[in-house]
N, C-alpha and C. Protein backbone atom coordinates (compact mmCIF):
# COMPACT_ATOMS: atom_id res chain seq x y z
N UNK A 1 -111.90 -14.53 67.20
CA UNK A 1 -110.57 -14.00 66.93
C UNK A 1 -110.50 -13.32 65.58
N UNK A 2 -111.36 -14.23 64.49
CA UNK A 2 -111.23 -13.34 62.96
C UNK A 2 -111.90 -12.23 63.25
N UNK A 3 -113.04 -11.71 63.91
CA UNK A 3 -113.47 -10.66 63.75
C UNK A 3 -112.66 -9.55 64.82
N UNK A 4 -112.22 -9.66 65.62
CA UNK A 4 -111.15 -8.73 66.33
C UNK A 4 -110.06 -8.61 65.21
N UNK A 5 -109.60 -9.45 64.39
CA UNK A 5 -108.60 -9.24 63.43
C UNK A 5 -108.60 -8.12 62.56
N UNK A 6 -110.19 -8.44 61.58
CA UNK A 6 -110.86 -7.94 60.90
C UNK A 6 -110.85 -6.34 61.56
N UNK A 7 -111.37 -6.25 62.94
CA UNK A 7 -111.73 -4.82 63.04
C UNK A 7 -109.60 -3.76 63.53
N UNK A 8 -109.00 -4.66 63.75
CA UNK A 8 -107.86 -4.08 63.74
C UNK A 8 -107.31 -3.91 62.53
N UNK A 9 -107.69 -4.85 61.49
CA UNK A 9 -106.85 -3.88 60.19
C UNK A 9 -107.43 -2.97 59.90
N UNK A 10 -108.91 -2.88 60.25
CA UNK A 10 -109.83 -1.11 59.85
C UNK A 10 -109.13 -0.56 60.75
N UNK A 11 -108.44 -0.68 61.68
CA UNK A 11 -108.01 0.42 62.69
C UNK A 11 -106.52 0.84 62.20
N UNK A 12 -105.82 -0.46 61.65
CA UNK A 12 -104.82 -0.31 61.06
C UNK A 12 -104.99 0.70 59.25
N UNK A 13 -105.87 0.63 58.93
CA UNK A 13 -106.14 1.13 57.65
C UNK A 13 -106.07 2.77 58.14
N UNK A 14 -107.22 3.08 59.69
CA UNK A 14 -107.69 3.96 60.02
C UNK A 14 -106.10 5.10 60.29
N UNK A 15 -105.25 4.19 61.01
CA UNK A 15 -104.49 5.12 61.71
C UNK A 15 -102.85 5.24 60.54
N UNK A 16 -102.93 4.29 59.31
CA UNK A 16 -101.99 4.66 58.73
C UNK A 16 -102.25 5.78 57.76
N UNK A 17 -103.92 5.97 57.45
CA UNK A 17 -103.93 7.23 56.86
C UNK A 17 -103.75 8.49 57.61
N UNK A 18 -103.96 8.48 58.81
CA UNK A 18 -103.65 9.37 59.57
C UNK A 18 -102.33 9.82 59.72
N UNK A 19 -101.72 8.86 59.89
CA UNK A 19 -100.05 8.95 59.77
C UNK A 19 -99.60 9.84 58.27
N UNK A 20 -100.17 9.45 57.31
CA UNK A 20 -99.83 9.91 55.93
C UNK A 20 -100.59 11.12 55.85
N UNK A 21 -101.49 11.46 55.87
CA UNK A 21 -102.42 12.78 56.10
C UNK A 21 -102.29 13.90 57.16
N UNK A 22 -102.27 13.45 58.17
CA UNK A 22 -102.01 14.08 59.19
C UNK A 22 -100.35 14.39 59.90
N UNK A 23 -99.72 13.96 59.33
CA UNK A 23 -98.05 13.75 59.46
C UNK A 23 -97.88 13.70 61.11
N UNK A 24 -98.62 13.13 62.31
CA UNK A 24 -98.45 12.82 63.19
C UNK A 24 -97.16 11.47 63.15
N UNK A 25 -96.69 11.27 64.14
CA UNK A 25 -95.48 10.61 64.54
C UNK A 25 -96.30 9.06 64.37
N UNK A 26 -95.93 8.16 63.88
CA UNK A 26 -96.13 6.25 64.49
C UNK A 26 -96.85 6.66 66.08
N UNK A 27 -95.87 6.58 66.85
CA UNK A 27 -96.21 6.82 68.22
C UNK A 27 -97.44 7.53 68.49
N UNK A 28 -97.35 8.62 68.29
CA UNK A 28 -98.28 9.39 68.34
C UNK A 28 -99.79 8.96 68.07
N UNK A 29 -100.03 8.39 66.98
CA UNK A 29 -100.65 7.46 66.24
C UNK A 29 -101.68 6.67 67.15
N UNK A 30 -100.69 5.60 67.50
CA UNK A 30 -100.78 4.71 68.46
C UNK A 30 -101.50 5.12 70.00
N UNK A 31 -100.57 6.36 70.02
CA UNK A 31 -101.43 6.90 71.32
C UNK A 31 -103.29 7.36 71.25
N UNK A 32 -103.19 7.81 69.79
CA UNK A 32 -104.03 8.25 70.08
C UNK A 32 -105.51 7.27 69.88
N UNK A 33 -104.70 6.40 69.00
CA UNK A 33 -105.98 4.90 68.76
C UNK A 33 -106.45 3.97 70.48
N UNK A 34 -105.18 3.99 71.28
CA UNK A 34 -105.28 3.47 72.34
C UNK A 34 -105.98 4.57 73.26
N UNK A 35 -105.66 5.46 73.25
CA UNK A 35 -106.48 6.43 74.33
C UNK A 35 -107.66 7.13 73.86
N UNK A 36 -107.77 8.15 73.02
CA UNK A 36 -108.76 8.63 72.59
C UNK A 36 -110.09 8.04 71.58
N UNK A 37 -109.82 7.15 70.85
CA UNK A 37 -110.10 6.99 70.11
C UNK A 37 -110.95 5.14 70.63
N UNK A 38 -109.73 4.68 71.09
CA UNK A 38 -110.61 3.20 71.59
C UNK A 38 -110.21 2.23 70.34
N UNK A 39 -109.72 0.92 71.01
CA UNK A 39 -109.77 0.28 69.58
C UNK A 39 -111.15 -0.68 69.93
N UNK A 40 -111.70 -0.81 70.30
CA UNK A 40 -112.75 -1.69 70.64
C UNK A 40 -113.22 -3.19 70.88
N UNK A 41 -113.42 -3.84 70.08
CA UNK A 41 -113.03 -5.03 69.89
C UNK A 41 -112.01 -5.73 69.47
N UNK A 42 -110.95 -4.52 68.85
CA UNK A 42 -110.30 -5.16 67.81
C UNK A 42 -109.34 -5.66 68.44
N UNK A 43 -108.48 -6.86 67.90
CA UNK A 43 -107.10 -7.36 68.78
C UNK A 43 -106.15 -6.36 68.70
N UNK A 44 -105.74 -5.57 70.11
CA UNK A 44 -104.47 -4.75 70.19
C UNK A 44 -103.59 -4.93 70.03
N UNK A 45 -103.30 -6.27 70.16
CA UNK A 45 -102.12 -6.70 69.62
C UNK A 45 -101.41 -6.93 68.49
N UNK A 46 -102.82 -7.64 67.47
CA UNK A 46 -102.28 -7.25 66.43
C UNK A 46 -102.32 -5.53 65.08
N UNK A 47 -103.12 -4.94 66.24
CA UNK A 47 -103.13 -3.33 65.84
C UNK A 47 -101.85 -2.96 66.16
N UNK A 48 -101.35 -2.95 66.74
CA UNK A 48 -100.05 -2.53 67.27
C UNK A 48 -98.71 -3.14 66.49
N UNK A 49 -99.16 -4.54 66.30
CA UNK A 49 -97.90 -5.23 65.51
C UNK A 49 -97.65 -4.75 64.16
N UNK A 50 -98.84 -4.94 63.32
CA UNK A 50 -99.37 -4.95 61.98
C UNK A 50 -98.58 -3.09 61.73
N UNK A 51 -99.72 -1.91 62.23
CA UNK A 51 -99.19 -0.97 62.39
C UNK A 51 -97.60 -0.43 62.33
N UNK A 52 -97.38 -1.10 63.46
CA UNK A 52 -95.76 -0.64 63.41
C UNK A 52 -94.61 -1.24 62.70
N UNK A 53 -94.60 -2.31 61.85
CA UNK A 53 -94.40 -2.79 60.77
C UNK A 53 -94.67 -2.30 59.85
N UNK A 54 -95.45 -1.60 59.23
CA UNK A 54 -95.97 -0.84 58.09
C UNK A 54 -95.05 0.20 57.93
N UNK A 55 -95.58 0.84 59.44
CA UNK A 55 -94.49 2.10 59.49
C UNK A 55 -93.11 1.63 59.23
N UNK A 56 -92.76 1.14 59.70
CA UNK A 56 -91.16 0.30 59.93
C UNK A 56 -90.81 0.44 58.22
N UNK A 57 -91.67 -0.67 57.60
CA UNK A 57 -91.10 -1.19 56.24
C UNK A 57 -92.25 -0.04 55.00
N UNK A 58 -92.66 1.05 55.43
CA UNK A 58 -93.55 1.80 54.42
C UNK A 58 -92.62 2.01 52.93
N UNK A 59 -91.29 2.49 53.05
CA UNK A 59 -90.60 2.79 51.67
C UNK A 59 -90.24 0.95 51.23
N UNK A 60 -90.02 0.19 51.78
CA UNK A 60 -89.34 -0.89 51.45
C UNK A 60 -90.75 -1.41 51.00
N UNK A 61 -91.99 -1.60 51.70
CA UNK A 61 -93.06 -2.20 50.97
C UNK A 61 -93.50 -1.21 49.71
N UNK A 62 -93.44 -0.02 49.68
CA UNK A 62 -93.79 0.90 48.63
C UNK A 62 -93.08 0.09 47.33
N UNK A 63 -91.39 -0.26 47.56
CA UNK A 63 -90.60 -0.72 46.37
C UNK A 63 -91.09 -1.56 45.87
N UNK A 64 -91.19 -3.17 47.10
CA UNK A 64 -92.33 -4.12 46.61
C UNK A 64 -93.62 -4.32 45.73
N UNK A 65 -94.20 -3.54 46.26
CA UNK A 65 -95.18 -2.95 45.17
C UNK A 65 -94.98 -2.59 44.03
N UNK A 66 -94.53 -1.55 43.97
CA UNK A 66 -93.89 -1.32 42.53
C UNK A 66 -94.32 -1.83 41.43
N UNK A 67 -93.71 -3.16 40.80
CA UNK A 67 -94.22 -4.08 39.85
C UNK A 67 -95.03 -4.10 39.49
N UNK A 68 -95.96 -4.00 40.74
CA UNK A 68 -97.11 -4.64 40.15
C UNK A 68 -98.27 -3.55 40.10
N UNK A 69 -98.21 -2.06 39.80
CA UNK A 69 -99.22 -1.23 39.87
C UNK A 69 -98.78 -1.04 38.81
N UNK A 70 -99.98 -0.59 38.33
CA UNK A 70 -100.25 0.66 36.67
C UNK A 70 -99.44 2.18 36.60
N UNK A 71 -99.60 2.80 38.01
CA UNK A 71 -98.64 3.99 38.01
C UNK A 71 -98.07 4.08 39.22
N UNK A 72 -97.31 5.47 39.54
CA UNK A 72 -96.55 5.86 40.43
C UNK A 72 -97.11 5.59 41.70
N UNK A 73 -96.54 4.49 42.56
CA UNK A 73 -96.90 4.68 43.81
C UNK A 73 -97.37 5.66 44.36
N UNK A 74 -96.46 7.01 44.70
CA UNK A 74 -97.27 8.32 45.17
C UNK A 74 -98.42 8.72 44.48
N UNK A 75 -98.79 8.08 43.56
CA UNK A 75 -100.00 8.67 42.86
C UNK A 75 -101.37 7.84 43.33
N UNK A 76 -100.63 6.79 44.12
CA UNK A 76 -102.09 6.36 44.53
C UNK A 76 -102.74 7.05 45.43
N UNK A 77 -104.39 6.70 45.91
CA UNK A 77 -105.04 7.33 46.93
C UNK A 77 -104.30 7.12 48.07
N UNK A 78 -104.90 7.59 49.16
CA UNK A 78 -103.74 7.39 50.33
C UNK A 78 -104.41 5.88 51.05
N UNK A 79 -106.12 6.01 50.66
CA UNK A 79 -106.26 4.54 51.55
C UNK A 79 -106.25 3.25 50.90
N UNK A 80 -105.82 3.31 49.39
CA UNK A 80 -105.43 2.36 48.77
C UNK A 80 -104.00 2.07 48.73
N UNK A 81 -103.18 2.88 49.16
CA UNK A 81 -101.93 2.72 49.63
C UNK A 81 -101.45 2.17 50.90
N UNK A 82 -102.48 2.92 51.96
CA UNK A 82 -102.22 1.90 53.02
C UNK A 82 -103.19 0.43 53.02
N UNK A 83 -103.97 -0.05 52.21
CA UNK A 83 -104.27 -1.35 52.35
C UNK A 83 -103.44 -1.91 51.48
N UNK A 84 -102.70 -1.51 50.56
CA UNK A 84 -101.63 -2.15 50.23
C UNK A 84 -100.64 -2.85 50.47
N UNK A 85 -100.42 -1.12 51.51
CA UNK A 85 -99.42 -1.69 52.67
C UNK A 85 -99.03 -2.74 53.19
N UNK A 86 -100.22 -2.59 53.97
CA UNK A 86 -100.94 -4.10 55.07
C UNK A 86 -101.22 -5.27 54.13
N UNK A 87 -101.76 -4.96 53.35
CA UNK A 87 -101.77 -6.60 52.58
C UNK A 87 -100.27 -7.52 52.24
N UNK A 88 -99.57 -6.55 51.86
CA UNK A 88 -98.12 -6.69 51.52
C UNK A 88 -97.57 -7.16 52.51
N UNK A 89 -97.59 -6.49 53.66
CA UNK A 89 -96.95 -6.57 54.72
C UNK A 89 -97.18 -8.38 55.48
N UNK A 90 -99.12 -8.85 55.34
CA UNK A 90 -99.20 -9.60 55.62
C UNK A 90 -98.67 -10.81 54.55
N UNK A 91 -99.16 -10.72 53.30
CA UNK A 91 -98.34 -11.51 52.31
C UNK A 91 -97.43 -11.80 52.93
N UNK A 92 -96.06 -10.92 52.86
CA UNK A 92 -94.45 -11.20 53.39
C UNK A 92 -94.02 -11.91 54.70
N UNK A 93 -94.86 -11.29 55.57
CA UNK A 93 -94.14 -11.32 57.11
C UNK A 93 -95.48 -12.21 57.87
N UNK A 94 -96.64 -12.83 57.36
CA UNK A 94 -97.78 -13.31 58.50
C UNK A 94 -98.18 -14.69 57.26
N UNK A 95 -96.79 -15.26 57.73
CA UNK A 95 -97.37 -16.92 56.84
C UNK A 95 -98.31 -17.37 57.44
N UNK A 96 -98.68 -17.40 58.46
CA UNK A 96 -99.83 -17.83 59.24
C UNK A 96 -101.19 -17.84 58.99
N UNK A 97 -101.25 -16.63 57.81
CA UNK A 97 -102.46 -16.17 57.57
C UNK A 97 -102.05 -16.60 56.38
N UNK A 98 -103.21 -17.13 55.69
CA UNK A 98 -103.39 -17.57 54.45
C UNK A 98 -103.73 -16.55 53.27
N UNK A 99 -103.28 -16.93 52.22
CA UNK A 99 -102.81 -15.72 51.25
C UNK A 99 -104.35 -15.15 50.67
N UNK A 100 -105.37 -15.90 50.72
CA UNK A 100 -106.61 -15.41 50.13
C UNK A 100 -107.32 -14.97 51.05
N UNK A 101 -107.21 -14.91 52.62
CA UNK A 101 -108.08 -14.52 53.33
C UNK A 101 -107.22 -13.18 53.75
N UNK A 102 -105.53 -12.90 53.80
CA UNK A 102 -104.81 -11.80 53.36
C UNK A 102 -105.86 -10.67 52.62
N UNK A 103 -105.91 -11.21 51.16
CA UNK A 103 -106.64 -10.61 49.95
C UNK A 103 -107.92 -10.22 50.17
N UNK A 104 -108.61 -11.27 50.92
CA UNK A 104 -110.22 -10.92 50.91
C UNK A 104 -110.28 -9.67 51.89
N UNK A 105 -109.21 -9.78 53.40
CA UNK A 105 -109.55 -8.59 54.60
C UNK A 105 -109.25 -7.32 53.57
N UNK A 106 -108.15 -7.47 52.89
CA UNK A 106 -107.26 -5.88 52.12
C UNK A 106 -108.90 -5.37 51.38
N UNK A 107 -109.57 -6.44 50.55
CA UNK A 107 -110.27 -5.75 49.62
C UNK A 107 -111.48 -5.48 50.32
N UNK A 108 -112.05 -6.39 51.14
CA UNK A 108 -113.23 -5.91 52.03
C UNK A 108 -112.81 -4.29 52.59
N UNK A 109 -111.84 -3.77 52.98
CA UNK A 109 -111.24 -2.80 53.56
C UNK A 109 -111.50 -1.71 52.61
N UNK A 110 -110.90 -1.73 51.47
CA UNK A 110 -110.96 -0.86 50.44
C UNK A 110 -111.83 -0.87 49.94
N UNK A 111 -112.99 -1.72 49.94
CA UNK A 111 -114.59 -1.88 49.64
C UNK A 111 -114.87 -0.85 50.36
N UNK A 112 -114.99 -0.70 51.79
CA UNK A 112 -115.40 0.03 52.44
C UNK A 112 -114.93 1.82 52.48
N UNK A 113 -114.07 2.10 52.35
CA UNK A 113 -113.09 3.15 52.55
C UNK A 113 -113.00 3.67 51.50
N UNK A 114 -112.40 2.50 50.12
CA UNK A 114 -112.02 3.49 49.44
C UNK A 114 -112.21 3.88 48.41
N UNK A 115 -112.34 4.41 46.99
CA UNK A 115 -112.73 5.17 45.99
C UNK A 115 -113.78 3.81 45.64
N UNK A 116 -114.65 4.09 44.72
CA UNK A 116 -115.50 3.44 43.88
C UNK A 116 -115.26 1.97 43.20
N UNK A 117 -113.80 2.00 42.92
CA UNK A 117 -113.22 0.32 42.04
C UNK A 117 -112.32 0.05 42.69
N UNK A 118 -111.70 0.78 43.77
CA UNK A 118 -110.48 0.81 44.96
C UNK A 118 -110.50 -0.81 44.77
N UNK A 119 -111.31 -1.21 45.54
CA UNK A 119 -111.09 -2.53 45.68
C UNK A 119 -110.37 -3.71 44.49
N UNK A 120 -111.11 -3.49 43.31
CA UNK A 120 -110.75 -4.16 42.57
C UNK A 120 -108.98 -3.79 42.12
N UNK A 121 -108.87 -2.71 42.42
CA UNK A 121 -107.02 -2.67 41.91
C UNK A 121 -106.21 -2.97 43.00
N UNK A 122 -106.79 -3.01 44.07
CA UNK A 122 -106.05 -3.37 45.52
C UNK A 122 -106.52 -5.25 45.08
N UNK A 123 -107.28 -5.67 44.74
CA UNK A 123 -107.69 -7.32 44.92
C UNK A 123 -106.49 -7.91 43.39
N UNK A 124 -106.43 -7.01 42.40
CA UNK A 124 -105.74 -7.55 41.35
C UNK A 124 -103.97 -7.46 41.60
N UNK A 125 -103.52 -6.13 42.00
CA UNK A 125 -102.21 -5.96 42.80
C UNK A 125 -102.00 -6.70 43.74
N UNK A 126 -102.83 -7.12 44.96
CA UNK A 126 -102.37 -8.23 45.77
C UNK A 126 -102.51 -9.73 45.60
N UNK A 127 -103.11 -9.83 44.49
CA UNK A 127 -103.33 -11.37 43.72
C UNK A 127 -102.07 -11.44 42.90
N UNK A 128 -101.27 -10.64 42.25
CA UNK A 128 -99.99 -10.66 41.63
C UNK A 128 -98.84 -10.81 42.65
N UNK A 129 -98.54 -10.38 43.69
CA UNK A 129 -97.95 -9.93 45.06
C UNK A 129 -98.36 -11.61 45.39
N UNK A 130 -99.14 -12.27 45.30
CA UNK A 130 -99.39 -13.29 46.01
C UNK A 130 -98.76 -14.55 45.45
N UNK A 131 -98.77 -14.50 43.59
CA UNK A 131 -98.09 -15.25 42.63
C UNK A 131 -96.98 -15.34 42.95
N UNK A 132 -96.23 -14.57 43.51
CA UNK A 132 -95.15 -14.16 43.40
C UNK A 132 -94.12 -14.63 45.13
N UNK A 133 -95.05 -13.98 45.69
CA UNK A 133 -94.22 -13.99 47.42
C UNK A 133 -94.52 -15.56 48.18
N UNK A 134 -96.00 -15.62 47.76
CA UNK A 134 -97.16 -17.14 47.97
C UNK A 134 -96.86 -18.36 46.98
N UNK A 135 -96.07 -18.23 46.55
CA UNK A 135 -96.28 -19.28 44.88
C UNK A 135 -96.34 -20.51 45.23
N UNK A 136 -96.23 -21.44 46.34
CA UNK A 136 -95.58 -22.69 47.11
C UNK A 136 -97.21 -22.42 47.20
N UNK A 137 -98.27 -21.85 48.43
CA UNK A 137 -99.38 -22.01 48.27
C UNK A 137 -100.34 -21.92 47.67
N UNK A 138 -99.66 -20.88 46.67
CA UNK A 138 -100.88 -20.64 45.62
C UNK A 138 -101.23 -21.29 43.97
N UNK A 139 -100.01 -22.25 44.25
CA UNK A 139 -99.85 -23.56 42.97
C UNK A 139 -100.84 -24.41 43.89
């Protein structure tokens, strides 16, 4: 199950930059991860959930954030923005998932994807995000 997880937030990483880059619709999105594209192993379900939540809450998690970055949200990369997203998103709304394995999928993600130290400002921003939203588990 963790590794179907694992490969839906790459799909989730995959298709929210698309959304931001490509200015295709949510929907659209969706269609095209499910039909053309294949999600593969990954759980559809939670590609689909995770995803459309993002979209849903993108300006309201952008605010969230806020605090806790060095500069202007819009100034981030776009795929360090959407693992932000999703990390945020899971922080807030997926108590289920525990706040460091949250942290570890976001930065493994941005390890992979994104700029050169990506990771490390996505692992230090969602470790603050975690003080903060997590504090009951993370005392």
């Amino acid at each position: 199950m963790s590794g179907s997880r694992s490969l839906a937030r790459r799909c989730v990483l995959q298709a929210l930059y698309q959304w931001q880059i490509g200015g295709d619709s949510p929907a659209e999105v969706v269609r095209q991860f499910q039909e053309d594209r294949g999600l593969g192993r990954a759980d559809r379900d939670y590609f689909l959930e995770l995803f459309t939540e993002v979209c849903e809450r993108s300006e309201e998690l952008s605010a969230e954030l806020t605090p806790y970055l060095d500069r202007p949200f819009d100034e981030l990369d776009p795929v360090e923005r959407s693992v932000l997203w999703f990390g945020a998103q899971e922080l807030q709304r997926h108590l289920e998932i525990p706040y460091r394995v949250v942290i570890n999928e976001a930065v493994d993600q941005a390890r992979l994807f994104g700029g050169e130290d990506g990771y490390k400002f996505v692992n230090a921003v969602l470790d603050k995000m975690a003080a903060t939203v997590r504090s009951v588990e993370k005392s």
